[in-house]
C-alpha atoms as a PDB file:
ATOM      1  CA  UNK A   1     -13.741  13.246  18.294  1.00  0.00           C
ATOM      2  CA  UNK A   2     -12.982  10.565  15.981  1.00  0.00           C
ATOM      3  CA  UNK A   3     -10.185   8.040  16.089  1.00  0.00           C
ATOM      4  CA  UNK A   4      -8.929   7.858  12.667  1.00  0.00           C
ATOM      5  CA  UNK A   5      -9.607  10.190   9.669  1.00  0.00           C
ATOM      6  CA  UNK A   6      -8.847   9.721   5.865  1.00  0.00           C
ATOM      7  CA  UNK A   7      -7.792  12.735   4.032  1.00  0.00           C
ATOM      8  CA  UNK A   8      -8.027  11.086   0.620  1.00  0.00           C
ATOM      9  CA  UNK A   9     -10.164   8.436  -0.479  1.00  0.00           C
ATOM     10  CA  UNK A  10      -8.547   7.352  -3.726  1.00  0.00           C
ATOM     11  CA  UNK A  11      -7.520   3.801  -4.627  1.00  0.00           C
ATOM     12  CA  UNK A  12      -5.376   3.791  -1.676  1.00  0.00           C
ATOM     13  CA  UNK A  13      -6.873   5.880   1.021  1.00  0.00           C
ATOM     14  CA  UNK A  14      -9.997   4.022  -0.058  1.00  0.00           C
ATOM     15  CA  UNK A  15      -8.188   0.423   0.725  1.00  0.00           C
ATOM     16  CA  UNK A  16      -7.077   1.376   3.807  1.00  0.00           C
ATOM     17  CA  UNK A  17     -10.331   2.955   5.125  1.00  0.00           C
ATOM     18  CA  UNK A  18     -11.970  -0.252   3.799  1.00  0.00           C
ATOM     19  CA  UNK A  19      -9.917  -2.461   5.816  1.00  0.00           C
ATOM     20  CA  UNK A  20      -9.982  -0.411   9.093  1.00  0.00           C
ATOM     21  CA  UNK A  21     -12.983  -0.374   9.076  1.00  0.00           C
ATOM     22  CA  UNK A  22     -13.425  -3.694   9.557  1.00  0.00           C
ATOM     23  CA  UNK A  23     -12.751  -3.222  13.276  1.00  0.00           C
ATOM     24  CA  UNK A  24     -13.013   0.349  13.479  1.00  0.00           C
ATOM     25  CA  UNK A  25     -16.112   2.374  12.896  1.00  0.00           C
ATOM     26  CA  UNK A  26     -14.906   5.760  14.761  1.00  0.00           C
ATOM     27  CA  UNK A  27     -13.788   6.802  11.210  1.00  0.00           C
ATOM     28  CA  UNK A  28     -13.834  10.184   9.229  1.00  0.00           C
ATOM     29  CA  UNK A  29     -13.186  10.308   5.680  1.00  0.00           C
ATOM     30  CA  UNK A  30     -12.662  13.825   3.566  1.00  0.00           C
ATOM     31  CA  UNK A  31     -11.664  14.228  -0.242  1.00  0.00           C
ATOM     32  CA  UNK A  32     -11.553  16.702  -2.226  1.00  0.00           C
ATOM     33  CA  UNK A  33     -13.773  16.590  -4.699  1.00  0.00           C
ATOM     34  CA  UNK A  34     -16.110  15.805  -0.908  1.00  0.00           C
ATOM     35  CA  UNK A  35     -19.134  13.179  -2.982  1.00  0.00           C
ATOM     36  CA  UNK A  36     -16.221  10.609  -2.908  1.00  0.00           C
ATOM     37  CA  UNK A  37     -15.665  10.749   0.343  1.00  0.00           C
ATOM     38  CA  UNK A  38     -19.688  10.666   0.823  1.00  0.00           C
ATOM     39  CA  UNK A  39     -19.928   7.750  -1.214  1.00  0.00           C
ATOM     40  CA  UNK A  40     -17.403   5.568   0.560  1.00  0.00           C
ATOM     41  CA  UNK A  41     -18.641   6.823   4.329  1.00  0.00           C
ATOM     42  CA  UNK A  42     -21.890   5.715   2.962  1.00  0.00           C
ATOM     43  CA  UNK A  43     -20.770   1.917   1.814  1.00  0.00           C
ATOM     44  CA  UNK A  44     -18.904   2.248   5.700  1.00  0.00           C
ATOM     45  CA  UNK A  45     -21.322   3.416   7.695  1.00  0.00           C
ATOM     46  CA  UNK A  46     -18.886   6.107   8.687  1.00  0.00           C
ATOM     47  CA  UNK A  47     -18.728   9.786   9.039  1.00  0.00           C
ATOM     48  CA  UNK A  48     -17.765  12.656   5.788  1.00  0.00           C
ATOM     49  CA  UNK A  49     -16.269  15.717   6.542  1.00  0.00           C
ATOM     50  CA  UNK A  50     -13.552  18.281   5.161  1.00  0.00           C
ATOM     51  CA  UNK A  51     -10.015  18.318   5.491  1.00  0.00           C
ATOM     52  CA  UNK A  52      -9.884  21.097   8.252  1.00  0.00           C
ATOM     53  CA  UNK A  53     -12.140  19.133  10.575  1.00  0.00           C
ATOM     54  CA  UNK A  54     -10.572  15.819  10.389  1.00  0.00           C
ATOM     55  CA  UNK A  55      -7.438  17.694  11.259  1.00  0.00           C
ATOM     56  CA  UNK A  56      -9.485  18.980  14.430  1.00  0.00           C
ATOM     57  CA  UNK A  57     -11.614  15.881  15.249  1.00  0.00           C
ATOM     58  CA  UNK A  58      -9.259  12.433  14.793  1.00  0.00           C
ATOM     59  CA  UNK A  59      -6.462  11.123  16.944  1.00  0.00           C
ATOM     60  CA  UNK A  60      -5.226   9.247  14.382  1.00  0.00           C
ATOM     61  CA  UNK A  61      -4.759  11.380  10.773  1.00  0.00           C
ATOM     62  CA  UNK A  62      -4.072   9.849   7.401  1.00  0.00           C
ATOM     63  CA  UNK A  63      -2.836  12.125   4.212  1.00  0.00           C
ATOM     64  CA  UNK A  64      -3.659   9.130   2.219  1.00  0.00           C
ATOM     65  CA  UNK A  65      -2.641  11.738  -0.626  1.00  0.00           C
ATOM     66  CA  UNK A  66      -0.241  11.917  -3.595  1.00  0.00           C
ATOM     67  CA  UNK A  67       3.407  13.354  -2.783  1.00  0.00           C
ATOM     68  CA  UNK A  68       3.016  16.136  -5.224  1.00  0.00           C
ATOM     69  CA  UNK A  69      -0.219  17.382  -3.259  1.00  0.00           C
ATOM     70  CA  UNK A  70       0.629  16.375   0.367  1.00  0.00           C
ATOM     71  CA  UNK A  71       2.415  19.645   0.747  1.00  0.00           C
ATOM     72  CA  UNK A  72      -0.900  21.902   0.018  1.00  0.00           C
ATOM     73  CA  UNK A  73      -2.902  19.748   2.274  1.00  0.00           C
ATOM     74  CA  UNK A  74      -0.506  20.206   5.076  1.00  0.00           C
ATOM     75  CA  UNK A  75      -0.618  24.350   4.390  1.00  0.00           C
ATOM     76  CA  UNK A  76      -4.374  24.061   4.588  1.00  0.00           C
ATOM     77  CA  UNK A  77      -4.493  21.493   7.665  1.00  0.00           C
ATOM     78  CA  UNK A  78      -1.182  23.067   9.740  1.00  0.00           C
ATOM     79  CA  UNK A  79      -3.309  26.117  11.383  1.00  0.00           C
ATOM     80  CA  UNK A  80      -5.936  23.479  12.871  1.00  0.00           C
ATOM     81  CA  UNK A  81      -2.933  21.040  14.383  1.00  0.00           C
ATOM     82  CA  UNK A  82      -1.121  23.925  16.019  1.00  0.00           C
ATOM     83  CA  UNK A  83      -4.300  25.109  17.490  1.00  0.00           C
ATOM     84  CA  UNK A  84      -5.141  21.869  19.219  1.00  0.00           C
ATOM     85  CA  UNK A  85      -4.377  21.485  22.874  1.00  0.00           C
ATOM     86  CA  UNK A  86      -4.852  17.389  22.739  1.00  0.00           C
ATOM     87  CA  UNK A  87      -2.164  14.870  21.408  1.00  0.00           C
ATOM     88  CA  UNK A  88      -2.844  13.637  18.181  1.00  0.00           C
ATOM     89  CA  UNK A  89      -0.966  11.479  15.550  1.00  0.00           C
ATOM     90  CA  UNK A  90       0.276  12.122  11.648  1.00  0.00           C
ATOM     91  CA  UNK A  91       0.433   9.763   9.119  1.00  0.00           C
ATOM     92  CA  UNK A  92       1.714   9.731   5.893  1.00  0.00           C
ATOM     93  CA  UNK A  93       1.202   7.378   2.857  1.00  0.00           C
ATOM     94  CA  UNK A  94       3.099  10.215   0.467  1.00  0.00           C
ATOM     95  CA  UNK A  95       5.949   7.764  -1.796  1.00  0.00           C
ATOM     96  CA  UNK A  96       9.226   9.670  -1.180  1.00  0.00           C
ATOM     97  CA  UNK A  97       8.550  12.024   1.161  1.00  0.00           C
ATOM     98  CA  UNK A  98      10.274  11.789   4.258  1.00  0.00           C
ATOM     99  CA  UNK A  99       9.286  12.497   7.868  1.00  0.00           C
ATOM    100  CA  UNK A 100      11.761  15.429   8.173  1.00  0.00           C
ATOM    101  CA  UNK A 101      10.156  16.869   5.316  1.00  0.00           C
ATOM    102  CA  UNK A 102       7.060  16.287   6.882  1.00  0.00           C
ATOM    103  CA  UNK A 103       7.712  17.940  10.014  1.00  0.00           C
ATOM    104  CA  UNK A 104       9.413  21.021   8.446  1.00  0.00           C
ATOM    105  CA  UNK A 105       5.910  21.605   6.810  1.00  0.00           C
ATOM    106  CA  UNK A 106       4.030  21.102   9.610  1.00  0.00           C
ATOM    107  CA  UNK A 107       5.515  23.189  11.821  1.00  0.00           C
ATOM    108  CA  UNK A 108       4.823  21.495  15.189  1.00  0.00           C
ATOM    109  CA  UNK A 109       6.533  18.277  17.149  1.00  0.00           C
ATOM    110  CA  UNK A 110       3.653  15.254  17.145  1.00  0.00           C
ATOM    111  CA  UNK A 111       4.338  11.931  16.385  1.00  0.00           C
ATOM    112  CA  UNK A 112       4.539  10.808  12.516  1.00  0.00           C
ATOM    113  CA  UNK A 113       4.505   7.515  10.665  1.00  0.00           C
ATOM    114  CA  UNK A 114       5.084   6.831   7.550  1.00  0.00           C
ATOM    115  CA  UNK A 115       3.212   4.319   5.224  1.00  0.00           C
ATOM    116  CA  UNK A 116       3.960   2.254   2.397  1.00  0.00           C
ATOM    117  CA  UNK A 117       0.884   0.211   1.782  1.00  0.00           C
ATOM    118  CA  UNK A 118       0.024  -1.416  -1.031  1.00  0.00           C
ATOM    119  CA  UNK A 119      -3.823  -1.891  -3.264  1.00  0.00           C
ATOM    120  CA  UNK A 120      -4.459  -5.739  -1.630  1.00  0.00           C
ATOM    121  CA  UNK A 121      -4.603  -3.987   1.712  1.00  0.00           C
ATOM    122  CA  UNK A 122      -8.627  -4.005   0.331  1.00  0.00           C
ATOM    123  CA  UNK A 123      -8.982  -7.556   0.568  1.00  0.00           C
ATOM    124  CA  UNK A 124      -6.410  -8.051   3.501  1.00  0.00           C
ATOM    125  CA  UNK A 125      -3.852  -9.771   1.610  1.00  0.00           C
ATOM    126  CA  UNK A 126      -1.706  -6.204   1.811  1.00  0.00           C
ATOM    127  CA  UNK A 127       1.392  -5.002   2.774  1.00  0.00           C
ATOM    128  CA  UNK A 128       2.268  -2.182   4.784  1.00  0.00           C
ATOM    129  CA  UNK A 129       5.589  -0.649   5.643  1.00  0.00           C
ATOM    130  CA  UNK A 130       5.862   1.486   8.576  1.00  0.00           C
ATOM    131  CA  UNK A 131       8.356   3.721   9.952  1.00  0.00           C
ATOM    132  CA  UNK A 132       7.851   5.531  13.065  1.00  0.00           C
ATOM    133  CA  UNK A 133       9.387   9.112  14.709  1.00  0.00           C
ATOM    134  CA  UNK A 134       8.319  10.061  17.959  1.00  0.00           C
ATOM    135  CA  UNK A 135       5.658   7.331  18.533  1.00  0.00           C
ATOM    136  CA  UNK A 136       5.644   5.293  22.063  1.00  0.00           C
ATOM    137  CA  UNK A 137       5.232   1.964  22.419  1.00  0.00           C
ATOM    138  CA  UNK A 138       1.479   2.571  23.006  1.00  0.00           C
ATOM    139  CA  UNK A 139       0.888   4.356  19.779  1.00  0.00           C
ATOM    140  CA  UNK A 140       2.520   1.635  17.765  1.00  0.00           C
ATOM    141  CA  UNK A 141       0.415  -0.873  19.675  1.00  0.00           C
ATOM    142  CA  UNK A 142      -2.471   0.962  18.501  1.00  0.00           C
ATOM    143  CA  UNK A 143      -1.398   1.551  14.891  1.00  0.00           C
ATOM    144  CA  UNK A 144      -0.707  -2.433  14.461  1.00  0.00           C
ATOM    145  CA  UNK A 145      -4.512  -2.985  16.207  1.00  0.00           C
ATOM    146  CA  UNK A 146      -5.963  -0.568  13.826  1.00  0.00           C
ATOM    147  CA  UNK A 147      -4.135  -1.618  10.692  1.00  0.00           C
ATOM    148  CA  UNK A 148      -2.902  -4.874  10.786  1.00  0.00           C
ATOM    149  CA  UNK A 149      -6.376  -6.221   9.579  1.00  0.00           C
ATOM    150  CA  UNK A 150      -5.019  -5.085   6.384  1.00  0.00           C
ATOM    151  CA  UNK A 151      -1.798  -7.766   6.002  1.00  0.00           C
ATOM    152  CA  UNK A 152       1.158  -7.438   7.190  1.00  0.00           C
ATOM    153  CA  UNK A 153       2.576  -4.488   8.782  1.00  0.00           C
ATOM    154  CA  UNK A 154       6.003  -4.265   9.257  1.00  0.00           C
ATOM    155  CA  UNK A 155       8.128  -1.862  10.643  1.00  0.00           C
ATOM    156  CA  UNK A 156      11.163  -0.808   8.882  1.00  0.00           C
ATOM    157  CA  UNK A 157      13.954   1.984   9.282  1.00  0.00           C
ATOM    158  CA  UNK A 158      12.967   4.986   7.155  1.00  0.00           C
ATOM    159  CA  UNK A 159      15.822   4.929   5.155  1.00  0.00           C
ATOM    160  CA  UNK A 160      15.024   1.362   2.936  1.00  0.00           C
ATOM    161  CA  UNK A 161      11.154   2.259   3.237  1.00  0.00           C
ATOM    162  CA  UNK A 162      11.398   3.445  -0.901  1.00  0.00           C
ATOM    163  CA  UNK A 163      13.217   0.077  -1.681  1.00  0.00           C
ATOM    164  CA  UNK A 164      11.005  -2.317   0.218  1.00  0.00           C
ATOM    165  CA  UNK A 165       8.289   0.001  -1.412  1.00  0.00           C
ATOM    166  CA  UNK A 166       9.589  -0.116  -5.214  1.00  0.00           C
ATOM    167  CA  UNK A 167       8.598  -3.948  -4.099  1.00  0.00           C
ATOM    168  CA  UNK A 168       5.728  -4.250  -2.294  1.00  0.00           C
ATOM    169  CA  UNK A 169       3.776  -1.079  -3.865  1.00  0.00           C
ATOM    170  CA  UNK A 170       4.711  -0.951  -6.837  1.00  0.00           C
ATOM    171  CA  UNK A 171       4.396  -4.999  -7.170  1.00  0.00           C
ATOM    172  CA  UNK A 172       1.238  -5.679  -7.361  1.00  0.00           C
ATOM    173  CA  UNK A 173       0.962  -3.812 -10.976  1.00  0.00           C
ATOM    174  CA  UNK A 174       4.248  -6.120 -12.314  1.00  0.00           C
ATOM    175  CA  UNK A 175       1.753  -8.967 -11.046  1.00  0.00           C
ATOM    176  CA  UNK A 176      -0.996  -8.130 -13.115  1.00  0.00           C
ATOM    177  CA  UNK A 177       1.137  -7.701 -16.001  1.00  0.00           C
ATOM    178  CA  UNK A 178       2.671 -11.049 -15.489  1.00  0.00           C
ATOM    179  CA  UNK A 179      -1.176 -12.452 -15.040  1.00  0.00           C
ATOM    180  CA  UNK A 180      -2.519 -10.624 -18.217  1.00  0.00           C
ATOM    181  CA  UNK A 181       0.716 -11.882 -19.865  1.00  0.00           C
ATOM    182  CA  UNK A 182       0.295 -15.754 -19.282  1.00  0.00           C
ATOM    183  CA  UNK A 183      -3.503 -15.478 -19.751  1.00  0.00           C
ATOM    184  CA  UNK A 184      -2.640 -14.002 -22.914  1.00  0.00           C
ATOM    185  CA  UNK A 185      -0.937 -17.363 -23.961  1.00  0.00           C
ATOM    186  CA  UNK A 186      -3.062 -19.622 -22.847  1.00  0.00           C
ATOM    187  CA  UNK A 187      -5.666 -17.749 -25.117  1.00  0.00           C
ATOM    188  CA  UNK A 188      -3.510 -18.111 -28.170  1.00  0.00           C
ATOM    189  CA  UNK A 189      -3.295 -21.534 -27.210  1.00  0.00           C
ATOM    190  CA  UNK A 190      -7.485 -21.703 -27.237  1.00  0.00           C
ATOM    191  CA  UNK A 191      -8.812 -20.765 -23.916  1.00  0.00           C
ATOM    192  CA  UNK A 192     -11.276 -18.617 -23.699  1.00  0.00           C
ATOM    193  CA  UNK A 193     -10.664 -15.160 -22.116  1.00  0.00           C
ATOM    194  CA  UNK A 194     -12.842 -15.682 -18.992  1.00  0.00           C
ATOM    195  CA  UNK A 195     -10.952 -18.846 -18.003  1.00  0.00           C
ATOM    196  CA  UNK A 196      -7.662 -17.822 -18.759  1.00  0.00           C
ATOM    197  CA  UNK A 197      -7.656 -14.708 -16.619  1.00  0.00           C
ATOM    198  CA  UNK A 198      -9.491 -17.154 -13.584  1.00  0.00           C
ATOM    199  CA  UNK A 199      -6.473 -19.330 -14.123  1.00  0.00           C
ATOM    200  CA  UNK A 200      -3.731 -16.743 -14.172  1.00  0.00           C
ATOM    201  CA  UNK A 201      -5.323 -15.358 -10.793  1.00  0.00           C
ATOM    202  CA  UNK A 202      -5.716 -18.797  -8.894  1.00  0.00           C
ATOM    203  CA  UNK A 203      -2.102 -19.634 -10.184  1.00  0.00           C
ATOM    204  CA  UNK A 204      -0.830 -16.328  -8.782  1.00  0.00           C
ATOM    205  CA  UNK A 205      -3.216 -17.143  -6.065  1.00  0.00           C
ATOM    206  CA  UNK A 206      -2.290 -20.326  -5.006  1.00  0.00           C
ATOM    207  CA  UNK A 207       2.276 -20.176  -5.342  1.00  0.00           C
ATOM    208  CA  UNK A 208       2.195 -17.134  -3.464  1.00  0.00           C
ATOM    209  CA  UNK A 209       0.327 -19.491  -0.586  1.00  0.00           C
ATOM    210  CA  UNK A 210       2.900 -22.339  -0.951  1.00  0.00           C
ATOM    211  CA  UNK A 211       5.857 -20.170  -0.957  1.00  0.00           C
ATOM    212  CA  UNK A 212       4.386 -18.781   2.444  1.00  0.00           C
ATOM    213  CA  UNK A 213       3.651 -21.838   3.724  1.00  0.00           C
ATOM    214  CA  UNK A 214       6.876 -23.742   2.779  1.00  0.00           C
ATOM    215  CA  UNK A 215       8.921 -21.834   3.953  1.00  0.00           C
ATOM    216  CA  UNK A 216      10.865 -22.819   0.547  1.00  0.00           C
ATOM    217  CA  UNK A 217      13.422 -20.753  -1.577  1.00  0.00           C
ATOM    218  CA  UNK A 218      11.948 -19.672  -4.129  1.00  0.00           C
ATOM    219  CA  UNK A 219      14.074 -21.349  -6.659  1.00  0.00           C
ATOM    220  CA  UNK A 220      13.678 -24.881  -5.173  1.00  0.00           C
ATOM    221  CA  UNK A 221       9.962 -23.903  -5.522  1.00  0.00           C
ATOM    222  CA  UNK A 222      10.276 -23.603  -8.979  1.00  0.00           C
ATOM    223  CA  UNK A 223      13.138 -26.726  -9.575  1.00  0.00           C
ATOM    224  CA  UNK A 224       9.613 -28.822  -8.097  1.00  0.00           C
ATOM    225  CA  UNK A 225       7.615 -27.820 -11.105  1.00  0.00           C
ATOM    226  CA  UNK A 226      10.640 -28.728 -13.898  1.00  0.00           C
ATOM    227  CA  UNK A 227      10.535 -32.318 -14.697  1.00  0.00           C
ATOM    228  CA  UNK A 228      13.215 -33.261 -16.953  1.00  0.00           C
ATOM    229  CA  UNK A 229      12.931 -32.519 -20.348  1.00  0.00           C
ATOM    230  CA  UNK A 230       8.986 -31.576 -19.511  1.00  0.00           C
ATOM    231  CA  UNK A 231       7.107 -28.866 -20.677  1.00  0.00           C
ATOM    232  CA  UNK A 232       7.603 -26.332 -18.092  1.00  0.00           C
ATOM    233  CA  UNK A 233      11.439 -26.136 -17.928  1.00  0.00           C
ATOM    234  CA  UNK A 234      10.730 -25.279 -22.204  1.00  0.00           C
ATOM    235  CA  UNK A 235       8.628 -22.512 -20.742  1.00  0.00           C
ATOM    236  CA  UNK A 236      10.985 -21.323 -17.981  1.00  0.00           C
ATOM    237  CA  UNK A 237      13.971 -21.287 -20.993  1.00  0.00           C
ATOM    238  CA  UNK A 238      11.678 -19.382 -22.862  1.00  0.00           C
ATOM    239  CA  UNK A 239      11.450 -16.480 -19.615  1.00  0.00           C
ATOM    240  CA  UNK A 240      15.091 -16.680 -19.104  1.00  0.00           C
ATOM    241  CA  UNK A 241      16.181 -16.282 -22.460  1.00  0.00           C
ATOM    242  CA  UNK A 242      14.263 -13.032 -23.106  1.00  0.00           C
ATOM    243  CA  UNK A 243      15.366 -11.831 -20.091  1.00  0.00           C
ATOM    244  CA  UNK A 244      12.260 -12.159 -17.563  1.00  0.00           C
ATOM    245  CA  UNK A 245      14.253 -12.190 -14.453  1.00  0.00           C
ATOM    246  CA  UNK A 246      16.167  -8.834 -15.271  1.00  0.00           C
ATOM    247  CA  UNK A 247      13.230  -7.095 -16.663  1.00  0.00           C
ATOM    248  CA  UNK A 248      11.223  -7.509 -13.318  1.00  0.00           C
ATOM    249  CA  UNK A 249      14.666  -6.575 -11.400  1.00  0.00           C
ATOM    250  CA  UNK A 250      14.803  -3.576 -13.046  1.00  0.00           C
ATOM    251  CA  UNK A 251      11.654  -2.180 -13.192  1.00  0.00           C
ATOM    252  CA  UNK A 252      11.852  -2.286  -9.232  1.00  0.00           C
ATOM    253  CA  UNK A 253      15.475  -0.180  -9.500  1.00  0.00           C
ATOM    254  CA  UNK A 254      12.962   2.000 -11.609  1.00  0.00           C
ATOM    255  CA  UNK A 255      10.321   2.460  -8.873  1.00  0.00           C
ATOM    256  CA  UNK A 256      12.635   2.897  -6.212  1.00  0.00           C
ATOM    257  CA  UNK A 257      14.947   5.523  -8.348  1.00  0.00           C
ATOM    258  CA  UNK A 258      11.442   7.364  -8.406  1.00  0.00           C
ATOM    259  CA  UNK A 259      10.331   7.000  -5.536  1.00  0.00           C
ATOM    260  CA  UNK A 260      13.699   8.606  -4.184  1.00  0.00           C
ATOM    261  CA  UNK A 261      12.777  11.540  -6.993  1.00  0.00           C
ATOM    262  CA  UNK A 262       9.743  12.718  -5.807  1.00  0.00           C
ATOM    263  CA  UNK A 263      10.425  13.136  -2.128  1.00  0.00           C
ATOM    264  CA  UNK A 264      12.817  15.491  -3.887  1.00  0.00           C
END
């Protein structure tokens, strides 16, 4: 008996099993094809197996799969849940799909939550969205042991879990855009590459720490950097003008109009 398995190890199943694991060895991991999830149990020091025995082994089960495959792993994994005669735990990092649609499929009544983590969960800096059905007070105590290690965790009704998620998930990659982007200028302006991208990242790095801190608004953040008639308010005209602000708003309204599509 184990007391969390990983049915995936992709670049999110493998973040979260990474940070678990930093305070929880009784781990399974299982991926099809099965050498990835022998590669990462290796680096671990936890335990590979298939799909089917995670399903029978772990109290805690992960489909840390894609939405348009969770459905085929729940077929495969729904004899081995109805078969077991302990209480076990579902959870779901599938974008879009919804616990009622999860429960249909699985056929049974056991507690489900759903995820919306996000890639920095690897290095503990992530965030992870949580909505709950059927979990006591002890469960979610548990959960928030196991996987707060990651970043934050915070719970949130099921129904603005895609929004929050067009945000935090699909943020990071609007980041690294942004990074890439201003790195990009600063070699046009004759940095070298290696510097530029250090730069980008510690810049990143280091608002994102003193907006936490602060406790600031964002804007007033920014208004600190602007000297009059200095260089950086010819930048931030620069952003504006071409339309920075409503590109980034919209390409959330993208991720969450998609998100919405493929629970569908």
């Amino acid at each position: 008996m184990s007391k969390i398995g990983f049915i995936g190890t992709g670049v999110m199943g493998s973040a979260l099993a990474r940070a678990v694991s930093k305070n929880e060895k009784d781990i399974t991991l299982s991926n099809v094809p099965a050498s990835a999830a022998k590669v990462l149990a290796e680096e671990l020091c936890v335990k590979a197996a298939d799909n089917k025995q995670v399903a029978a082994e772990c109290e805690y089960i992960v489909l840390a799969v894609k939405p348009q495959v969770i459905f085929g792993v729940i077929d495969e994994i729904a004899p081995v849940l109805k078969s077991r005669k302990d209480k076990f735990v579902l959870i779901s990092i599938a974008a879009g799909v919804t616990i009622d649609l999860i429960k249909q499929a699985i056929g049974i009544e056991c507690p489900v939550i759903r995820l919306m983590p996000n890639t920095p969960a690897a290095v503990e800096k992530g965030v992870i969205l949580c909505a709950f059905d059927g979990a006591n007070e002890a469960v979610k105590k548990e959960f928030f042991s196991m996987f707060s290690v990651a970043g934050l965790c915070d719970e949130i009704k099921e129904d603005k879990i895609d929004a929050a998620g067009a945000l935090t998930g699909c943020g990071p990659a609007f980041a690294y855009i942004a990074m890439q982007a201003l790195a990009d200028g600063a070699v046009s302006c004759g940095i070298d590459r290696a510097s530029a991208t250090r730069y980008a990242e510690m810049t990143f790095l280091g608002a994102a720490q003193l907006a936490l801190d602060s406790g600031e608004h964002l804007e007033k953040l920014k208004d600190n950097v602007c000297s009059p008639a200095g260089s950086t308010i010819e930048g931030v005209n620069v952003l504006e003008n071409r339309g920075v602000r409503a590109a980034f708003a919209d390409a959330v309204k993208a991720s969450y109009k998609r998100n919405r599509e493929l629970g569908k």
